[in-house]
PDB file of N, CA and C in Angstrom:
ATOM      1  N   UNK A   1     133.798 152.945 115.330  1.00  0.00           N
ATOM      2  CA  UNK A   1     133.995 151.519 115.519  1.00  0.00           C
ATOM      3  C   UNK A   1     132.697 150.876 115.966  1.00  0.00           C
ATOM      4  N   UNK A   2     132.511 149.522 115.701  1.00  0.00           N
ATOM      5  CA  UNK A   2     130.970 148.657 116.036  1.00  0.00           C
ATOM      6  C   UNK A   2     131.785 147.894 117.278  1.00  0.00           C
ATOM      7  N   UNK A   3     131.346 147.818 118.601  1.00  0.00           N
ATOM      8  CA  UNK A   3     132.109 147.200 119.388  1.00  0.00           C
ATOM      9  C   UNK A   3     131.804 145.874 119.058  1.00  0.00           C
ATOM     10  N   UNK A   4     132.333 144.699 119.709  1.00  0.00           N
ATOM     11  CA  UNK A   4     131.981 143.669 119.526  1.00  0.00           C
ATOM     12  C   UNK A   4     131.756 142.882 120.378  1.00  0.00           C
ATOM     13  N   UNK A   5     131.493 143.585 121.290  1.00  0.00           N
ATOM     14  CA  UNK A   5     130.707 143.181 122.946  1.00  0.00           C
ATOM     15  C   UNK A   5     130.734 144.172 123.919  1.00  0.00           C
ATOM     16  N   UNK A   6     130.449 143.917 125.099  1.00  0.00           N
ATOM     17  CA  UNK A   6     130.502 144.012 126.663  1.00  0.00           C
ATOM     18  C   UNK A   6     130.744 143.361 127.607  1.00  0.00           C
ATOM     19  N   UNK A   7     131.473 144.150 128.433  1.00  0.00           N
ATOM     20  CA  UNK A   7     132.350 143.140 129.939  1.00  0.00           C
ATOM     21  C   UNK A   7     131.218 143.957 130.617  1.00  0.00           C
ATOM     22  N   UNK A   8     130.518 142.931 131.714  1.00  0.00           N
ATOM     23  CA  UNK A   8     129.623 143.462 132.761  1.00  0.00           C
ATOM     24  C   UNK A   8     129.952 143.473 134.063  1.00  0.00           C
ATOM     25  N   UNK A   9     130.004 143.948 134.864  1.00  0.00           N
ATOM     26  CA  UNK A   9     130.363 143.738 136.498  1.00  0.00           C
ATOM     27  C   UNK A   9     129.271 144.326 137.338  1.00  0.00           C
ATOM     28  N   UNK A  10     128.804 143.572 138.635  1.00  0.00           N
ATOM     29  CA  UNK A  10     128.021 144.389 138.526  1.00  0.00           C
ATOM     30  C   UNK A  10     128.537 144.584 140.276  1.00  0.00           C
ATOM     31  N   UNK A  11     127.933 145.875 141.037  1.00  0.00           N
ATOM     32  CA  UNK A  11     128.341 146.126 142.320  1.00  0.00           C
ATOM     33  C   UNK A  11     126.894 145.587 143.337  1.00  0.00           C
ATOM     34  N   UNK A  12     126.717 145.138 144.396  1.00  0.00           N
ATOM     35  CA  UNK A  12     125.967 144.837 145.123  1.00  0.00           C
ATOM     36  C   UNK A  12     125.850 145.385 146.331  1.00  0.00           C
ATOM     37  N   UNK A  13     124.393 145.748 147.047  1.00  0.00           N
ATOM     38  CA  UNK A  13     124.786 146.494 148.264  1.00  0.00           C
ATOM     39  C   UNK A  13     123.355 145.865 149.425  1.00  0.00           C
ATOM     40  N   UNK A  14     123.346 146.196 150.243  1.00  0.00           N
ATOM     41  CA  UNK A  14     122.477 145.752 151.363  1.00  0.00           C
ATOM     42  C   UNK A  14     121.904 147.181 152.128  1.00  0.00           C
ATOM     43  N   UNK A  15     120.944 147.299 152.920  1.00  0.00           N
ATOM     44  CA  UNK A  15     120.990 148.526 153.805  1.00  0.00           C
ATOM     45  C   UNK A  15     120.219 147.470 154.903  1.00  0.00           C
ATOM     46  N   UNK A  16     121.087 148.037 155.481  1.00  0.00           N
ATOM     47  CA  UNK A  16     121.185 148.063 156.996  1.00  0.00           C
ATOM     48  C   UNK A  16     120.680 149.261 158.207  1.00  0.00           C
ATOM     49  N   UNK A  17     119.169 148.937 158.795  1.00  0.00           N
ATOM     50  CA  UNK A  17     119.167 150.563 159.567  1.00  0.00           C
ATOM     51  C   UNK A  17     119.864 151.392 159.963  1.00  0.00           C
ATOM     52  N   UNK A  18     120.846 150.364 160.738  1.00  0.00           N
ATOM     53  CA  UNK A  18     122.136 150.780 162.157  1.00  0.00           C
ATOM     54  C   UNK A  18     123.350 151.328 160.764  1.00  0.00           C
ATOM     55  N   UNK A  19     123.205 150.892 159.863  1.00  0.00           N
ATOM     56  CA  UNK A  19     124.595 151.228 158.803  1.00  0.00           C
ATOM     57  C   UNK A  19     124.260 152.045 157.942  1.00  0.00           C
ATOM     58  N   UNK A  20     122.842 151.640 157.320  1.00  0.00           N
ATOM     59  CA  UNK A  20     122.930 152.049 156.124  1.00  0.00           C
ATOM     60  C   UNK A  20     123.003 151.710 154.763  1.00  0.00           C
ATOM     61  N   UNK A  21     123.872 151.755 153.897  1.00  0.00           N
ATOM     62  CA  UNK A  21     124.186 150.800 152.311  1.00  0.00           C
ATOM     63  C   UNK A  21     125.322 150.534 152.877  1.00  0.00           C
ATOM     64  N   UNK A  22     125.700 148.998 152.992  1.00  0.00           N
ATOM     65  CA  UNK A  22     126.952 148.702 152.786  1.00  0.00           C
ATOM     66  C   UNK A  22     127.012 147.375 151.833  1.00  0.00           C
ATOM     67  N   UNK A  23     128.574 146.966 151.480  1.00  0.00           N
ATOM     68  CA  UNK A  23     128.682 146.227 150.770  1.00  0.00           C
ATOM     69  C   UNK A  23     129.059 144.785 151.698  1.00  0.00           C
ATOM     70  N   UNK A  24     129.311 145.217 152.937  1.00  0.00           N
ATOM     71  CA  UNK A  24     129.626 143.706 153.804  1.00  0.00           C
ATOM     72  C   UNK A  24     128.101 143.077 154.129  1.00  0.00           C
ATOM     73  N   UNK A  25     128.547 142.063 154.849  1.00  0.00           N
ATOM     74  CA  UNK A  25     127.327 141.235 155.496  1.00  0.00           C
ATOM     75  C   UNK A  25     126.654 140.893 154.559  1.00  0.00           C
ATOM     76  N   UNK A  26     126.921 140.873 153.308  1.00  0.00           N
ATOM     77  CA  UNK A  26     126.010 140.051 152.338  1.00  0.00           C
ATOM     78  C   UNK A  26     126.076 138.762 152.274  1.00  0.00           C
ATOM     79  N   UNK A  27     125.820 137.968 153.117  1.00  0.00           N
ATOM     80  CA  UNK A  27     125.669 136.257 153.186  1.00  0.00           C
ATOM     81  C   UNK A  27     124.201 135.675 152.759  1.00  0.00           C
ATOM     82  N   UNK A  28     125.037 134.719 152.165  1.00  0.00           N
ATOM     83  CA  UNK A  28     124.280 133.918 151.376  1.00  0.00           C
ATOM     84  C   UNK A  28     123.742 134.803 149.725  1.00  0.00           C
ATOM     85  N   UNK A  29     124.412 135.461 149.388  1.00  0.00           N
ATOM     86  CA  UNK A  29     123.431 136.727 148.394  1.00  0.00           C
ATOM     87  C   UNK A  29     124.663 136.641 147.679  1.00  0.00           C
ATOM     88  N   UNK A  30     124.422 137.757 147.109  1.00  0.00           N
ATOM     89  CA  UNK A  30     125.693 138.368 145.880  1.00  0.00           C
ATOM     90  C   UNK A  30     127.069 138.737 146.582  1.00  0.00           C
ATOM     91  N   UNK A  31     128.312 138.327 145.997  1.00  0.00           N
ATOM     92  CA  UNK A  31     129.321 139.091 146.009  1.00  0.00           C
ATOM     93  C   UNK A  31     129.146 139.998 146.370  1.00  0.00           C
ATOM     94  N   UNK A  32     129.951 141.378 147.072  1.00  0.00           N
ATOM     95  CA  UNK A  32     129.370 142.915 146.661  1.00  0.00           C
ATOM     96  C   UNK A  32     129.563 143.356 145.676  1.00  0.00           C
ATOM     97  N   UNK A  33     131.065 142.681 144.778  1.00  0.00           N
ATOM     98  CA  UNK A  33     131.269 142.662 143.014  1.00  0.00           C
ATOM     99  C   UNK A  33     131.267 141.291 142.468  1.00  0.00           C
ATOM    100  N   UNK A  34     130.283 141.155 141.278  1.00  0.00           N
ATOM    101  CA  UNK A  34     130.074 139.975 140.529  1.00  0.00           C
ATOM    102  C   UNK A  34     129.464 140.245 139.348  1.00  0.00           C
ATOM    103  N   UNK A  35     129.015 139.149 138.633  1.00  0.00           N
ATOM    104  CA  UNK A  35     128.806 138.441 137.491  1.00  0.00           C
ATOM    105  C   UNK A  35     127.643 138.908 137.675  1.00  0.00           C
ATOM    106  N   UNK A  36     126.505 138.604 136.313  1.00  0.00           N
ATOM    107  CA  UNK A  36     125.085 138.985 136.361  1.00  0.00           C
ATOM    108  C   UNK A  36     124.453 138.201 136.910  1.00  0.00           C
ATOM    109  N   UNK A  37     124.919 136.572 137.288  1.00  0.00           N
ATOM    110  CA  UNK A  37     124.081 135.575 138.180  1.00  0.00           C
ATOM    111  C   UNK A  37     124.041 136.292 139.294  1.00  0.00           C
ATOM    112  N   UNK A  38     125.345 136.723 140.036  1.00  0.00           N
ATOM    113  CA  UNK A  38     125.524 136.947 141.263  1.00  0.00           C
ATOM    114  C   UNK A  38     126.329 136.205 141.860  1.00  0.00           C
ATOM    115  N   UNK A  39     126.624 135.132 141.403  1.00  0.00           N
ATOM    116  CA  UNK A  39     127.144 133.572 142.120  1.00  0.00           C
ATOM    117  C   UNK A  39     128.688 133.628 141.944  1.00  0.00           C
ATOM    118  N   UNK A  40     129.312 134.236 140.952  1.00  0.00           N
ATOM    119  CA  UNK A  40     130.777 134.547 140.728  1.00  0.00           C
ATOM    120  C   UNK A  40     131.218 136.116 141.144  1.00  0.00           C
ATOM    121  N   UNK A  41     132.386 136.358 142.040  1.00  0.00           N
ATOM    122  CA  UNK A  41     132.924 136.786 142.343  1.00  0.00           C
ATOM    123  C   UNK A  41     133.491 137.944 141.334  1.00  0.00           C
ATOM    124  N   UNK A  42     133.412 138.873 140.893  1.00  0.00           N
ATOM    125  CA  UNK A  42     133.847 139.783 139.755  1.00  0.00           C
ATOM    126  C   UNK A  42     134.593 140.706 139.693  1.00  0.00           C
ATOM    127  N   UNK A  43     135.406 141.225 139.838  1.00  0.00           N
ATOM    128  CA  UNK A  43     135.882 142.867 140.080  1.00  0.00           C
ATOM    129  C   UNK A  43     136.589 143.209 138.725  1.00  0.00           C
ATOM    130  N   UNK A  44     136.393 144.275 138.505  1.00  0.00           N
ATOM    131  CA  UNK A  44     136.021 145.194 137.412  1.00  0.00           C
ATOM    132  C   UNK A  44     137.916 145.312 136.858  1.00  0.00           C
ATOM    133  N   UNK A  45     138.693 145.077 137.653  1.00  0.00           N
ATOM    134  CA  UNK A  45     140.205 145.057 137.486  1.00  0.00           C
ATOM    135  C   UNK A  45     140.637 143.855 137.217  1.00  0.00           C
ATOM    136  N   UNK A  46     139.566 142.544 137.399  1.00  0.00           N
ATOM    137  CA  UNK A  46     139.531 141.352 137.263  1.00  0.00           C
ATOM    138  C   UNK A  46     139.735 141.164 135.791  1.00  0.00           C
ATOM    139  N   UNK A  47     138.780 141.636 135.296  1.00  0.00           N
ATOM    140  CA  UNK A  47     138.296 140.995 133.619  1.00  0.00           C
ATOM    141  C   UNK A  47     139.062 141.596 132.849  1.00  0.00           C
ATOM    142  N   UNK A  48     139.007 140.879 131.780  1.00  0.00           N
ATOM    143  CA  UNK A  48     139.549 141.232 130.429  1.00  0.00           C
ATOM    144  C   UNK A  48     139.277 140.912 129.366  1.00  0.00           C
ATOM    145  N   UNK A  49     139.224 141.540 128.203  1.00  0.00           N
ATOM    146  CA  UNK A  49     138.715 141.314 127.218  1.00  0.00           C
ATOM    147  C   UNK A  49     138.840 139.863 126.294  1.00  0.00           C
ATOM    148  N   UNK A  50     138.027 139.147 125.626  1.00  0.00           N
ATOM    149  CA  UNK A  50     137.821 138.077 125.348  1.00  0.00           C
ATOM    150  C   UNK A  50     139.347 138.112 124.210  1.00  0.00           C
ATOM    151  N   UNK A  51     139.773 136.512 124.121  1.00  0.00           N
ATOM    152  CA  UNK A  51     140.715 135.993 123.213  1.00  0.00           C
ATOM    153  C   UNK A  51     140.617 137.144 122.008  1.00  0.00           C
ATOM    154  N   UNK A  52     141.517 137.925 121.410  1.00  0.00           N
ATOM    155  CA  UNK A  52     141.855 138.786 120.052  1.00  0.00           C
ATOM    156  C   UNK A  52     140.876 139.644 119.877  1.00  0.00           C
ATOM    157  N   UNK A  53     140.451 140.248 121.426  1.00  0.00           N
ATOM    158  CA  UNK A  53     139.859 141.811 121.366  1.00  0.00           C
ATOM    159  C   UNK A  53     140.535 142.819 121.851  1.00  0.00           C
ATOM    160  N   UNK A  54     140.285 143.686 121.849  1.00  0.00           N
ATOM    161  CA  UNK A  54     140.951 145.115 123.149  1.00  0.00           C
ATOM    162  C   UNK A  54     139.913 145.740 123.551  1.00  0.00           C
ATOM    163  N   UNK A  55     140.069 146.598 124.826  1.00  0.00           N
ATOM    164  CA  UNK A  55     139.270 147.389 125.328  1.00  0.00           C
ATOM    165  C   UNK A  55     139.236 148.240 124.252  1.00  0.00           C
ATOM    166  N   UNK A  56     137.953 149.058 124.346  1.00  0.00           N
ATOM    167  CA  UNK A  56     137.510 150.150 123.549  1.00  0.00           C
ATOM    168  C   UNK A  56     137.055 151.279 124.045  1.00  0.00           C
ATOM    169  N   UNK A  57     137.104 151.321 125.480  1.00  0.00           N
ATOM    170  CA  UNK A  57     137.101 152.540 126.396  1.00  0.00           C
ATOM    171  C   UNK A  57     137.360 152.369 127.651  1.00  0.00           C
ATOM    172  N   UNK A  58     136.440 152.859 128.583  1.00  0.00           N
ATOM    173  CA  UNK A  58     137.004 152.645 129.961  1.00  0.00           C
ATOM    174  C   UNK A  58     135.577 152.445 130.892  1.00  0.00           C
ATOM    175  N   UNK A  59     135.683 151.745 131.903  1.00  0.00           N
ATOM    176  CA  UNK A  59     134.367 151.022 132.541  1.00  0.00           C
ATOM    177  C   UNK A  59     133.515 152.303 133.211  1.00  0.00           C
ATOM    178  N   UNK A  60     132.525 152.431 132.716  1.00  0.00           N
ATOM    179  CA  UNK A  60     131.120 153.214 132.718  1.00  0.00           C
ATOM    180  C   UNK A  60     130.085 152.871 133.784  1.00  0.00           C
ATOM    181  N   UNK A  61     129.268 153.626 134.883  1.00  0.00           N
ATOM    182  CA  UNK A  61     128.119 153.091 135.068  1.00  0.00           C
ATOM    183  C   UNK A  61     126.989 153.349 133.967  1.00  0.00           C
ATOM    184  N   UNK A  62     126.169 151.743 133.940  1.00  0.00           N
ATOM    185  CA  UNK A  62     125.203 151.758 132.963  1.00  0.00           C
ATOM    186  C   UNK A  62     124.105 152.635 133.473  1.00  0.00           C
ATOM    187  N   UNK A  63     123.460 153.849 132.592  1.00  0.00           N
ATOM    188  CA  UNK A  63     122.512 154.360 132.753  1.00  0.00           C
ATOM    189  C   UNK A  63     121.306 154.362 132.432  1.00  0.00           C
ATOM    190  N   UNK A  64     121.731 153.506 131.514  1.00  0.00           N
ATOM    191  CA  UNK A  64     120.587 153.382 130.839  1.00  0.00           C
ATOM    192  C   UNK A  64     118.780 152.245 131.809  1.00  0.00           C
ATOM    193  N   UNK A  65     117.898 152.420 131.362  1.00  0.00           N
ATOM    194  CA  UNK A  65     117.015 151.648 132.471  1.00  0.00           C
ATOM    195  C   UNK A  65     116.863 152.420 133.440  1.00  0.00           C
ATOM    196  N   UNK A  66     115.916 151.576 134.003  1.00  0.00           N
ATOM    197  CA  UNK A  66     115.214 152.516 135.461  1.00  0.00           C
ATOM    198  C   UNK A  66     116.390 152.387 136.606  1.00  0.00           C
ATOM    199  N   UNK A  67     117.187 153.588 136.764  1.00  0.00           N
ATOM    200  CA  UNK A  67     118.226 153.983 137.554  1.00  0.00           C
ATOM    201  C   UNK A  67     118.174 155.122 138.458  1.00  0.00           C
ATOM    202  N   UNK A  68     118.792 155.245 139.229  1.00  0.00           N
ATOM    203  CA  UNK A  68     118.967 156.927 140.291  1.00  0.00           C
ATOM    204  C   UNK A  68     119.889 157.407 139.429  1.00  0.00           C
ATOM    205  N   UNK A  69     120.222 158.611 140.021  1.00  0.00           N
ATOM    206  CA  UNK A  69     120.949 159.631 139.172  1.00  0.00           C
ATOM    207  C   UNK A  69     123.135 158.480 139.485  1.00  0.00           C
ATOM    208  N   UNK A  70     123.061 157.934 140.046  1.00  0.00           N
ATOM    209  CA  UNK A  70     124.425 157.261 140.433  1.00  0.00           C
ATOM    210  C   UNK A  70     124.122 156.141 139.674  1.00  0.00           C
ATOM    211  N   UNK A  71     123.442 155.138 138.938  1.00  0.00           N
ATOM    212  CA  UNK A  71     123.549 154.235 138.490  1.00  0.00           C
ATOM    213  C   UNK A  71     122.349 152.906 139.423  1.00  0.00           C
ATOM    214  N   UNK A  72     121.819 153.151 140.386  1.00  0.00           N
ATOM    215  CA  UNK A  72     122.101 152.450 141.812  1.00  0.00           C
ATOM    216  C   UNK A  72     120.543 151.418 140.557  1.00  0.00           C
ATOM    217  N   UNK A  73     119.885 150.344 141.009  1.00  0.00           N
ATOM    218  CA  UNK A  73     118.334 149.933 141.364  1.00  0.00           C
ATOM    219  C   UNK A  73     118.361 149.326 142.108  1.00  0.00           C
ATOM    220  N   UNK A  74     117.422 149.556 142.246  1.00  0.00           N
ATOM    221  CA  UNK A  74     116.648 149.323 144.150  1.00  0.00           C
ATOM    222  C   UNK A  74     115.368 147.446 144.044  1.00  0.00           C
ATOM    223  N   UNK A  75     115.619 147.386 145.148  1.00  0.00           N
ATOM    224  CA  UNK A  75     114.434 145.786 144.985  1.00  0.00           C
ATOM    225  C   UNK A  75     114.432 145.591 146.355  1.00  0.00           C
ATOM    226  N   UNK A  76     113.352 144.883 146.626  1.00  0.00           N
ATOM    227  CA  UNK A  76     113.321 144.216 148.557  1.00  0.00           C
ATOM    228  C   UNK A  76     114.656 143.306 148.320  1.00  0.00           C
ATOM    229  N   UNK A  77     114.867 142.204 147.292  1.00  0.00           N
ATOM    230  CA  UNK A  77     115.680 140.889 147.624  1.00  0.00           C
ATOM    231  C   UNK A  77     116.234 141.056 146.012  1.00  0.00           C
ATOM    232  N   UNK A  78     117.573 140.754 146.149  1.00  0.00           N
ATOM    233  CA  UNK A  78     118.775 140.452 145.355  1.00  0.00           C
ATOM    234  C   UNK A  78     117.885 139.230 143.874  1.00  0.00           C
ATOM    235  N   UNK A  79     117.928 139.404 142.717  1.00  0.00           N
ATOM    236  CA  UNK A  79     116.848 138.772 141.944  1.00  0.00           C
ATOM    237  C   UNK A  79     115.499 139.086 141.864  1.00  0.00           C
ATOM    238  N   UNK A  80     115.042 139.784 142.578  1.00  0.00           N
ATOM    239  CA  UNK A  80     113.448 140.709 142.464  1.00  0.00           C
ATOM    240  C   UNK A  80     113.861 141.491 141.215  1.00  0.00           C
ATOM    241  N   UNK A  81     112.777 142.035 140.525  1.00  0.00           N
ATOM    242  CA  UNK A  81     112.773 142.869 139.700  1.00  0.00           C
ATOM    243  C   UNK A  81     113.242 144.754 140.290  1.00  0.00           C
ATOM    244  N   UNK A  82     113.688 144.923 139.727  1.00  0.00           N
ATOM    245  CA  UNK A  82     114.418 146.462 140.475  1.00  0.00           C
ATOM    246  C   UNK A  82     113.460 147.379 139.778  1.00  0.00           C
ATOM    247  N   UNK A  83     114.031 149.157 140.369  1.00  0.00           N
ATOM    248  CA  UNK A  83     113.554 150.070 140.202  1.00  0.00           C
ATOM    249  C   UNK A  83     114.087 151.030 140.344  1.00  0.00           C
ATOM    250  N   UNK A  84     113.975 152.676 139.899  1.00  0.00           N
ATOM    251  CA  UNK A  84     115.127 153.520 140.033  1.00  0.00           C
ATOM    252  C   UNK A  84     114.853 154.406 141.503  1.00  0.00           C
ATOM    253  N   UNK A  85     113.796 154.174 141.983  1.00  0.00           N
ATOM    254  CA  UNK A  85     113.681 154.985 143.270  1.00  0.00           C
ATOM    255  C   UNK A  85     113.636 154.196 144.726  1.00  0.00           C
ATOM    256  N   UNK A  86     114.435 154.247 145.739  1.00  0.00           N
ATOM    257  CA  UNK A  86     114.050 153.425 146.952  1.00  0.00           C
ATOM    258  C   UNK A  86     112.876 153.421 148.120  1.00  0.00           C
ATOM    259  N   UNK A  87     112.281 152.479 147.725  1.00  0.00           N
ATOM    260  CA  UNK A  87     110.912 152.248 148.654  1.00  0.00           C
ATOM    261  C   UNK A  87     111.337 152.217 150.450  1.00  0.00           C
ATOM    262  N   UNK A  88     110.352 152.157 150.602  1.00  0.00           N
ATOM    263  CA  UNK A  88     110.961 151.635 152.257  1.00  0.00           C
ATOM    264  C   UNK A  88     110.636 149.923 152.679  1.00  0.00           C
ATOM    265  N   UNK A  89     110.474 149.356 151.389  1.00  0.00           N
ATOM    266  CA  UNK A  89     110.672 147.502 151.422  1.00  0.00           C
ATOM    267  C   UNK A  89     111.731 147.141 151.077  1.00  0.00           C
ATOM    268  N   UNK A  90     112.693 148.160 150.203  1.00  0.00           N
ATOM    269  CA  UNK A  90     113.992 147.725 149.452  1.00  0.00           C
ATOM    270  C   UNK A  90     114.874 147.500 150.638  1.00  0.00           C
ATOM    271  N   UNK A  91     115.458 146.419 150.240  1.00  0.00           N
ATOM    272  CA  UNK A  91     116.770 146.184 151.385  1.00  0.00           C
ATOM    273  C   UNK A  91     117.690 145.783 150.054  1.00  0.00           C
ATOM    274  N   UNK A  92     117.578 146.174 149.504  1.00  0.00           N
ATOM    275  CA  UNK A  92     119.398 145.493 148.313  1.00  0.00           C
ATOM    276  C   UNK A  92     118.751 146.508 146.941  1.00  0.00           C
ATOM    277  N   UNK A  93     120.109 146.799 146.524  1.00  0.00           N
ATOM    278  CA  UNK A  93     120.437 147.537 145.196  1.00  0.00           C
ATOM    279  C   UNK A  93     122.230 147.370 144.656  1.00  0.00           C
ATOM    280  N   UNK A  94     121.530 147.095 143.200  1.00  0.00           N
ATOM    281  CA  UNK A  94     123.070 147.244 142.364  1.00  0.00           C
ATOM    282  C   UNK A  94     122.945 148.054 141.561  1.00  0.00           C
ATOM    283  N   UNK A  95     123.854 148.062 141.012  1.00  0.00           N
ATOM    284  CA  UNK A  95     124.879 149.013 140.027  1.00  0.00           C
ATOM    285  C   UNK A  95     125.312 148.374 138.799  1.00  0.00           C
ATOM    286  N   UNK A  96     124.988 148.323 137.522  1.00  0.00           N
ATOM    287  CA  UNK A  96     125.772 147.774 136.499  1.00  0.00           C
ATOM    288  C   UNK A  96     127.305 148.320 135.873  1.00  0.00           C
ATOM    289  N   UNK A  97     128.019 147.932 136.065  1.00  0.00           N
ATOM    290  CA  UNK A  97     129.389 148.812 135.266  1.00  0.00           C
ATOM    291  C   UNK A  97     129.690 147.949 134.036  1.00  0.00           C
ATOM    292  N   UNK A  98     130.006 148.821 132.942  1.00  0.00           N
ATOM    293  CA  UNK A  98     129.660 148.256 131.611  1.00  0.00           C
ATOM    294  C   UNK A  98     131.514 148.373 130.824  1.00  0.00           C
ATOM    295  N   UNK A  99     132.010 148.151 130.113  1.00  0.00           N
ATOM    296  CA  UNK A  99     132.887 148.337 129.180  1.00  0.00           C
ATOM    297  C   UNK A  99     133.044 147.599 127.733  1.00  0.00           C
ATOM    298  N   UNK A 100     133.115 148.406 126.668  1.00  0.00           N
ATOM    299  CA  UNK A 100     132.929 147.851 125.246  1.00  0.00           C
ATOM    300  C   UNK A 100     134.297 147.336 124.791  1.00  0.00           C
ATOM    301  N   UNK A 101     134.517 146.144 124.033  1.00  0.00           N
ATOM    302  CA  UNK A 101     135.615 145.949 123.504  1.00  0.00           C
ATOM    303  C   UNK A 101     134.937 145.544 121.679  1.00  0.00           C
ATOM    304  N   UNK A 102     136.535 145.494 121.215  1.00  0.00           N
ATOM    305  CA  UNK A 102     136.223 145.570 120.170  1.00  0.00           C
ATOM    306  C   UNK A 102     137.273 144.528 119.319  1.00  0.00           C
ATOM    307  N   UNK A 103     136.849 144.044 118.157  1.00  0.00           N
ATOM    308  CA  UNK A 103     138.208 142.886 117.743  1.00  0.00           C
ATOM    309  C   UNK A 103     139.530 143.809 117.887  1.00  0.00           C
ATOM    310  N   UNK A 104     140.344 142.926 117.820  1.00  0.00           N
ATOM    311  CA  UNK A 104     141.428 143.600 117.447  1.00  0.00           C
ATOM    312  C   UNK A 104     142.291 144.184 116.609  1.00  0.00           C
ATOM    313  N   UNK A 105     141.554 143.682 114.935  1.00  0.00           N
ATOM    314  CA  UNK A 105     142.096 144.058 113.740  1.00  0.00           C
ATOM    315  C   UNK A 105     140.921 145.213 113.551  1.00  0.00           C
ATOM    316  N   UNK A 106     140.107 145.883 114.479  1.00  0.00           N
ATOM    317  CA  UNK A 106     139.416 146.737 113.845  1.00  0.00           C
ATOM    318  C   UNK A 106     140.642 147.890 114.962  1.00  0.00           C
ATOM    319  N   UNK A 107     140.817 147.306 115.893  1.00  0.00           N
ATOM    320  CA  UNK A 107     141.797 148.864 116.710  1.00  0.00           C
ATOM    321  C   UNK A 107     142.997 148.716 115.659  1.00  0.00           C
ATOM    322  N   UNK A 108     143.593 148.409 114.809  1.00  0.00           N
ATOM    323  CA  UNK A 108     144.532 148.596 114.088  1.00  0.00           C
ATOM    324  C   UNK A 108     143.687 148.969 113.077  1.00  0.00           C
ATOM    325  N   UNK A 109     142.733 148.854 113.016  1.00  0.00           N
ATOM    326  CA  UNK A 109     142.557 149.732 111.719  1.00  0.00           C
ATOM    327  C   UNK A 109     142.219 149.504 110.281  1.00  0.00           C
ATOM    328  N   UNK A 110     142.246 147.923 110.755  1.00  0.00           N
ATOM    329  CA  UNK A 110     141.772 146.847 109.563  1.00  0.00           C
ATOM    330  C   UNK A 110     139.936 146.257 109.705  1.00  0.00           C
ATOM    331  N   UNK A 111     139.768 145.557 109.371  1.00  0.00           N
ATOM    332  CA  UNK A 111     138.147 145.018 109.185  1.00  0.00           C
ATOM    333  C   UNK A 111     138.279 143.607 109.388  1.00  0.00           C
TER     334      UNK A 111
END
């Protein structure tokens, strides 16, 4: 099958000395799940496939790109350009989660 898109979500995180990575205390910044702006609220149980598609598998971390072995990139600030290894300037990293859909007369089997 040729999918005929992608649903994106993406996960957001902060580190904190005293904590660590967490997904709270992100004010003023990203959701900890959202949209690729950042600015909408997203969760991955949220979405669904566009008007007369179906899912075509099941939601993936994207690996592809400069990633850690979990999916994670790393940046000082939320909109910086990322990277797959964490510096000791990075304070925020996401996660892309990906899923393909496809029309719906191609999952039946038609064109």
């Amino acid at each position: 099958f040729v999918p005929a898109g992608r649903a994106v979500v993406y996960n957001n995180q902060r580190y904190y000395p005293m904590l660590g990575w967490t997904e709270k205390f992100i004010t003023n910044h990203r959701s900890w799940s959202s949209d690729s702006t950042g600015l909408t609220r997203r969760k991955k149980d949220d979405v669904a496939p566009p008007s007369g598609c179906v899912w075509a598998g099941e939601w993936h971390v994207d690996m592809e790109g400069g990633c850690d072995r979990e999916g994670w990139r790393y940046a000082p600030d939320l909109g910086d350009p990322t990277h797959a290894e964490k510096h000791s300037s990075d304070w925020v990293r996401t996660r892309r989660w990906v899923r393909e859909y496809r029309k719906e007369d191609d999952a039946r089997g038609g064109r």
